[in-house]
Each structure stands twice: as structure tokens, then as C-alpha cells.
C-alpha atoms as a PDB file:
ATOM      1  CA  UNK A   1     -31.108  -3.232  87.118  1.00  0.00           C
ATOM      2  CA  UNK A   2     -34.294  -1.813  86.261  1.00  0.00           C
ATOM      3  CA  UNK A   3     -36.000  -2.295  89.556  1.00  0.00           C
ATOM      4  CA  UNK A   4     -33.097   0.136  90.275  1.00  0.00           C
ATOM      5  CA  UNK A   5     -33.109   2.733  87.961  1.00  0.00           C
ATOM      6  CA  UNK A   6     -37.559   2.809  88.225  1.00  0.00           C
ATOM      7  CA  UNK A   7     -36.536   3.507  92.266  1.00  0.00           C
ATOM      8  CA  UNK A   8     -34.598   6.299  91.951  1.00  0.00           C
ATOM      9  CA  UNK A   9     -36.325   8.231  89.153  1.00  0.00           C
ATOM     10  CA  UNK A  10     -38.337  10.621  90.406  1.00  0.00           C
ATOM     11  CA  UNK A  11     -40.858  11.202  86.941  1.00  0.00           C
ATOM     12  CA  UNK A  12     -43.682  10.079  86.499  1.00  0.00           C
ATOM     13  CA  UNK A  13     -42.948   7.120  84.972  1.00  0.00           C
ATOM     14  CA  UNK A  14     -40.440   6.245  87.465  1.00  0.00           C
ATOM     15  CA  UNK A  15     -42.888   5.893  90.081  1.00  0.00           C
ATOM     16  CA  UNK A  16     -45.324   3.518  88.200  1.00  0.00           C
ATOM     17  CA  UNK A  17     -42.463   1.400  87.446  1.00  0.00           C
ATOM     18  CA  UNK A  18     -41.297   1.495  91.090  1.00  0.00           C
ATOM     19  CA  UNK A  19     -45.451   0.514  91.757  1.00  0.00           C
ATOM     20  CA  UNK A  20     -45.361  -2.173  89.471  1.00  0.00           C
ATOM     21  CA  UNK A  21     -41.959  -3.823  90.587  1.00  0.00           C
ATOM     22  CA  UNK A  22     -43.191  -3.198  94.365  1.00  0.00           C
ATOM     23  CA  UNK A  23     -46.727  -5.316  93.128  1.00  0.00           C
ATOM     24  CA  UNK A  24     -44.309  -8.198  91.559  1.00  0.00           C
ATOM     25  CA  UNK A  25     -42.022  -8.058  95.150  1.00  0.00           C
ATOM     26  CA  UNK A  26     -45.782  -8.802  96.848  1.00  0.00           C
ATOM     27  CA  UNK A  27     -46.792 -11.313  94.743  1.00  0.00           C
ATOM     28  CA  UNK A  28     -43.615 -13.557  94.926  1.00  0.00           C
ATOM     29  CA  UNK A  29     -43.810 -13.429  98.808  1.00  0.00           C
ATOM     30  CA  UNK A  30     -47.114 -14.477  98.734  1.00  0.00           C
ATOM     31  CA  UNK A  31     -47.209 -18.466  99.421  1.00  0.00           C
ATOM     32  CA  UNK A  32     -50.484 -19.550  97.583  1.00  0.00           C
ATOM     33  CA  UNK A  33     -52.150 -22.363 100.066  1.00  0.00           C
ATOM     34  CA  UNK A  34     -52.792 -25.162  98.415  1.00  0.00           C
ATOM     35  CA  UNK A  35     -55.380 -27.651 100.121  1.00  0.00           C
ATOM     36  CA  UNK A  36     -54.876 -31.258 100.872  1.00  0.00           C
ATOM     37  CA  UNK A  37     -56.494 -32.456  97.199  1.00  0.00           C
ATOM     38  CA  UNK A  38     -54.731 -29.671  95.312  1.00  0.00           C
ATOM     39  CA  UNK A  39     -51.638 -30.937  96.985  1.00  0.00           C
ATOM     40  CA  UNK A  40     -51.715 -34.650  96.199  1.00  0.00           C
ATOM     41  CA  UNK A  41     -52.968 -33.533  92.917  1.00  0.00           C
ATOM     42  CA  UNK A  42     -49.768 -31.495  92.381  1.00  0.00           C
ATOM     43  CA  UNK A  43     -47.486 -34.311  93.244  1.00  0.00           C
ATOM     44  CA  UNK A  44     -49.338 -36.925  91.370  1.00  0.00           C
ATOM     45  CA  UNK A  45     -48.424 -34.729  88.349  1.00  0.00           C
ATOM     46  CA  UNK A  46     -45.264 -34.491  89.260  1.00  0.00           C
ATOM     47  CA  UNK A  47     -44.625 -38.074  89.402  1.00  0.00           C
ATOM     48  CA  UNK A  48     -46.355 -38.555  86.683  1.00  0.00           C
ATOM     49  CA  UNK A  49     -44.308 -36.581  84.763  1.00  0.00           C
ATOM     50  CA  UNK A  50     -41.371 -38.059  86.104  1.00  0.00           C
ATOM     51  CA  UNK A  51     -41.869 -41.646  85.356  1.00  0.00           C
ATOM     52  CA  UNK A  52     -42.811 -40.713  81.815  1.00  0.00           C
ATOM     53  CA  UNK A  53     -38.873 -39.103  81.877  1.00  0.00           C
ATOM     54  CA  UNK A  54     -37.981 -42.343  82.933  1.00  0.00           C
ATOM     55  CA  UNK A  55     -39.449 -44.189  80.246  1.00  0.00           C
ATOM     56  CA  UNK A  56     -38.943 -42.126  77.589  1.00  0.00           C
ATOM     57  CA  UNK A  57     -34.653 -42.573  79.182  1.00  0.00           C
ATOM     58  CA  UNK A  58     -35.609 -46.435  79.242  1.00  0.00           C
ATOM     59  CA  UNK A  59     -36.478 -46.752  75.436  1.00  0.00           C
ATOM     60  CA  UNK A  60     -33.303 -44.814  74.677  1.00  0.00           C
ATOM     61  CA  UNK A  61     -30.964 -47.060  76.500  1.00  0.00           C
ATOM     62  CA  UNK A  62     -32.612 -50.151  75.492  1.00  0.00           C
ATOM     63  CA  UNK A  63     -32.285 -48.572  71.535  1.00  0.00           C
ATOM     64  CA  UNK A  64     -28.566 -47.814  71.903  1.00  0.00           C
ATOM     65  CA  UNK A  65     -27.564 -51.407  73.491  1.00  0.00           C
ATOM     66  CA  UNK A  66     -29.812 -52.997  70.330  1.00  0.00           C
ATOM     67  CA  UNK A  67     -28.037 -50.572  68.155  1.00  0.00           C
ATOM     68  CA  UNK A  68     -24.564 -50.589  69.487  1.00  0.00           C
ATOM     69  CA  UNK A  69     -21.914 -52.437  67.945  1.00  0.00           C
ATOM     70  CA  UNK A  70     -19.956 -54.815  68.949  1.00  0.00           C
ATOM     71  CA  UNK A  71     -16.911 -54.051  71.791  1.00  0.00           C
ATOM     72  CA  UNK A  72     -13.618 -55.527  70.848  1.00  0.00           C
ATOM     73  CA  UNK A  73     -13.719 -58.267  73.400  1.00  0.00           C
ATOM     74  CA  UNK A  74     -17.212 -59.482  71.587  1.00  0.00           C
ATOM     75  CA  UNK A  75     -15.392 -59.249  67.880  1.00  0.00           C
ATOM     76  CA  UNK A  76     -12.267 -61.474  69.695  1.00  0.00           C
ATOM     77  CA  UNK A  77     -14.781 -64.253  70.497  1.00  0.00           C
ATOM     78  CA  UNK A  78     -16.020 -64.704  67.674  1.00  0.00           C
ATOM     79  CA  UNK A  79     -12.848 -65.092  66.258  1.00  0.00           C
ATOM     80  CA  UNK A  80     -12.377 -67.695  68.395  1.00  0.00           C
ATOM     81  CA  UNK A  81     -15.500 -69.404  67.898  1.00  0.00           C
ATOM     82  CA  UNK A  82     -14.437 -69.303  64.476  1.00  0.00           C
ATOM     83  CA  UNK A  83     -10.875 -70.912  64.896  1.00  0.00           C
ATOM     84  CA  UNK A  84     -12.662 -73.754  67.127  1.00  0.00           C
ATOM     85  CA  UNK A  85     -15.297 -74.052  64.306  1.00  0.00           C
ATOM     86  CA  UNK A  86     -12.453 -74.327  61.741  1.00  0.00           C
ATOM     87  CA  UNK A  87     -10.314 -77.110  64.043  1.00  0.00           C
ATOM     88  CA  UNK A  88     -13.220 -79.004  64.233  1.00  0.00           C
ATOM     89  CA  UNK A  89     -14.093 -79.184  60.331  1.00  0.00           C
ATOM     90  CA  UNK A  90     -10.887 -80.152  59.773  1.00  0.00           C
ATOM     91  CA  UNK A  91     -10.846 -82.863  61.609  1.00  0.00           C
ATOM     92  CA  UNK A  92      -8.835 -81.211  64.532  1.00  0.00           C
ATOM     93  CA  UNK A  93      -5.779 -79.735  65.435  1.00  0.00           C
ATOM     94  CA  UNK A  94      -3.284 -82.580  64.170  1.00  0.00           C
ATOM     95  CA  UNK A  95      -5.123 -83.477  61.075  1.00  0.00           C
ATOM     96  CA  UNK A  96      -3.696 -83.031  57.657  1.00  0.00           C
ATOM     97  CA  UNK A  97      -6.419 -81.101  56.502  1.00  0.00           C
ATOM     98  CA  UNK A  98      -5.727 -78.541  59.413  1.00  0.00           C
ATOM     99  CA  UNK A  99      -1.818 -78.675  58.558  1.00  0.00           C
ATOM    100  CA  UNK A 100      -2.888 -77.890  54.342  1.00  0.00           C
ATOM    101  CA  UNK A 101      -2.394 -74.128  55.136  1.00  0.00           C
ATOM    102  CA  UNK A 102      -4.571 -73.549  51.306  1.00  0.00           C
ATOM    103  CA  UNK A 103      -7.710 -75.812  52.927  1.00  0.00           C
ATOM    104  CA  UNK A 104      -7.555 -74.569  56.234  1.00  0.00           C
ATOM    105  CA  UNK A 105      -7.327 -70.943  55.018  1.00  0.00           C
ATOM    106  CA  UNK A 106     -11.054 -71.644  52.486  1.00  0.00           C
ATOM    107  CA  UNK A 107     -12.287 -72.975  55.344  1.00  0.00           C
ATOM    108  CA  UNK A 108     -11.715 -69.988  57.812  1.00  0.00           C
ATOM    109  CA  UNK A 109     -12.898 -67.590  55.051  1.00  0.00           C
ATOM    110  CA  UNK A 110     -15.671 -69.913  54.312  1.00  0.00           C
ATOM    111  CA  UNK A 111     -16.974 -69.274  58.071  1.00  0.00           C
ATOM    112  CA  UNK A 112     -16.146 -65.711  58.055  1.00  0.00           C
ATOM    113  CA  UNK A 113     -18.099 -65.333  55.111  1.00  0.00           C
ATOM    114  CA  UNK A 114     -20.873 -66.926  56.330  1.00  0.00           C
ATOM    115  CA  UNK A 115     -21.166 -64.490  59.590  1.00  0.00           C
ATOM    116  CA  UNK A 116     -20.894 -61.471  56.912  1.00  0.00           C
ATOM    117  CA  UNK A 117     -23.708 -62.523  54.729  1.00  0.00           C
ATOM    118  CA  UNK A 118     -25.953 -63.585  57.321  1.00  0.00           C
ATOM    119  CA  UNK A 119     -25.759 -60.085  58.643  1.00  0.00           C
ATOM    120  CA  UNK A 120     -24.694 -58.130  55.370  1.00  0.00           C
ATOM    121  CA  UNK A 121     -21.464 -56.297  57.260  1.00  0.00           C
ATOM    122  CA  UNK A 122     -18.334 -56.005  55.937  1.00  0.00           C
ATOM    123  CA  UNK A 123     -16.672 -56.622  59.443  1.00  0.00           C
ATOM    124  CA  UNK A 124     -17.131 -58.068  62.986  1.00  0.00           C
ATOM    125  CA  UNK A 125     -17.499 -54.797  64.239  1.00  0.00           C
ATOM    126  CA  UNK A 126     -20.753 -53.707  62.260  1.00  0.00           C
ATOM    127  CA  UNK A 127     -22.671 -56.504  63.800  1.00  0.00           C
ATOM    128  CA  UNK A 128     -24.962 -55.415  66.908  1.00  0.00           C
ATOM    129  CA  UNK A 129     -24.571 -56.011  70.225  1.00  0.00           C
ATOM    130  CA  UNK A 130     -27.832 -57.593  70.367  1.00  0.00           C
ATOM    131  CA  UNK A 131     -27.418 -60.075  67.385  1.00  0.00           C
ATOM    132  CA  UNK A 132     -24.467 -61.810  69.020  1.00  0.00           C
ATOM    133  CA  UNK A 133     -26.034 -64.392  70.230  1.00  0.00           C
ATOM    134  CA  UNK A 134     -27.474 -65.297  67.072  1.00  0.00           C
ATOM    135  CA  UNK A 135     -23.779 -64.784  65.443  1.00  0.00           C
ATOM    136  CA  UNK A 136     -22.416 -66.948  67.894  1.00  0.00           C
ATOM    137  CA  UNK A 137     -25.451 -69.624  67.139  1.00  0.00           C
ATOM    138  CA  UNK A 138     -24.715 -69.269  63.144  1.00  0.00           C
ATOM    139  CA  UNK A 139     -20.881 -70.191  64.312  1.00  0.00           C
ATOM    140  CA  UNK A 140     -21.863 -73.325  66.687  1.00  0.00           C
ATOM    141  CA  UNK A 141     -24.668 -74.462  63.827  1.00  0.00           C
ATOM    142  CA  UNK A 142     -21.547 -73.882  60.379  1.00  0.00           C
ATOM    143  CA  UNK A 143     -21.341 -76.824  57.979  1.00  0.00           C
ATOM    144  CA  UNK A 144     -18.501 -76.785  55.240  1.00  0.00           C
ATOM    145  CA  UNK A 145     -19.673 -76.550  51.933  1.00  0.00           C
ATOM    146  CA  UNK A 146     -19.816 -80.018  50.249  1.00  0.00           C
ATOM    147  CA  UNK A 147     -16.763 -79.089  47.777  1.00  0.00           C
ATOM    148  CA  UNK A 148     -14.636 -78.140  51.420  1.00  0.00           C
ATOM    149  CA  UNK A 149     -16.161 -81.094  52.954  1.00  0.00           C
ATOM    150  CA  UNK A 150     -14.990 -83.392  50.192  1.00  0.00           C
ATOM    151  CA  UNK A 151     -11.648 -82.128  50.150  1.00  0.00           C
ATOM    152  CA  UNK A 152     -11.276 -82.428  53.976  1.00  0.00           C
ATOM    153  CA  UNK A 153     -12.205 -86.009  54.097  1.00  0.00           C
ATOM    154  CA  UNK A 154      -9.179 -86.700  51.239  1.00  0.00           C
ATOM    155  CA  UNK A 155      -7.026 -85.125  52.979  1.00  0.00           C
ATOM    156  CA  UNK A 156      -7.700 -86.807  55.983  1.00  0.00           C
ATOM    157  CA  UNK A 157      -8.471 -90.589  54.885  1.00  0.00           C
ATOM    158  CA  UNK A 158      -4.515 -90.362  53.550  1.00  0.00           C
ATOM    159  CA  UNK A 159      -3.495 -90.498  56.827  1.00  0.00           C
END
């Protein structure tokens, strides 16, 4: 718009606008040779600054799957971990410690509370994605309490 309005003035300042716009037109079409070196050197630094882009997008992935939480299908595991857990420190499935809803229910909570104080969240869902193998290991590795484990075995030996 004002490479326009500079070409059709006819003032003084018109025409040393028109001069300098004409100077700018001159410059642009003129292709700068580069040589050989100053070439290579030119697209080293442009690669250069490409792979650091591709770092710096590398650390910010690998940040958000450490710091992402758990999906849904990750949370349901667990849960079942848990529930296989459970079975198995009652004795299994058929037991009568399984079938005492009141012991199987502390021992269930007693897991559950494990996973949340080993990783201080409130649910499944705060854990991290990348601490789920370690939740899953706390899971495999759960011992009852002594007090649960004593009332299990009562339970059980009245069969």
C-alpha cells in the first residue's frame, strides 16, 4: 500500500520513497552466491538446529508419559490384581474366609490401602503411568497384616 501511494506522488518525498522501495525490489531479486563451504556451513546449522527441536520435543514426550496418569484400562488391572491378591490371601475362591463378606472386605481395603500409601494418592487414577510397574510389583509382593492373617487361618482351619 505504500509502495503504491510513494509511486504515484509526484513531491518530493514521493520520489525518494518510490527510490527507496525500487532499492528494496533490487535487493530481494538479488540471489546472494553462496560458495561450496558457506553452503555446507548453512545446512550444518540448519540441522543442527533441527535436531536440537527434536530433542528438546523428545524430553517433552518422555516428561508427559512419566507424568501422565494412569488410563482407565491401567486403573481396571490393578483392580484385578487386587481381587486375585485378595482370593489368594484368603485362601481362594471357595474358602470360608473368602465367603466372610466382613474379612474379605479388610482384606481388599487392606491392599488398596497399601497401593495408596506407597504412592500417597487418594485414587488409582493419581498414580503415574510410569510407576505401574512398581504398583503392580507392590500388588504381586502384598502380605496380610498378621491380625488379617490370623483371622484368615481361623476361619479357614474350621473347615
Amino acid at each position: 500500500m505504500a509502495k503504491e501511494i510513494s509511486m504515484i506522488q509526484r513531491t518530493e518525498k514521493g520520489k525518494i520513497a518510490r527510490q527507496y522501495f525500487i532499492n528494496c525490489e533490487k535487493k530481494l531479486k538479488e540471489v546472494k552466491k553462496l560458495s561450496p563451504m558457506e553452503l555446507m556451513e548453512l545446512q550444518f546449522k540448519v540441522l543442527k538446529e533441527q535436531q536440537e527441536k527434536i530433542i528438546q520435543v523428545e524430553n517433552k514426550v518422555d516428561k508427559l508419559e512419566e507424568d501422565m496418569p494412569l488410563f482407565q484400562i491401567d486403573c481396571k488391572e490393578i483392580q484385578a490384581l487386587v481381587r486375585k491378591k485378595g482370593i489368594e490371601a484368603l485362601g481362594g475362591y471357595r474358602s470360608i474366609a473368602y465367603n466372610d463378606n466382613s474379612l474379605r472386605g479388610k482384606v481388599y481395603s487392606d491392599i488398596q490401602q497399601q497401593i495408596r500409601r506407597e504412592f500417597g494418592v487418594v485414587r488409582y487414577e493419581a498414580i503415574k503411568r510410569s510407576q505401574l510397574e512398581m504398583a503392580k510389583e507392590i500388588i504381586i509382593n502384598y502380605k496380610a497384616p498378621l491380625v488379617l492373617e490370623n483371622e484368615i487361618k481361623l476361619l479357614n482351619e474350621q473347615e
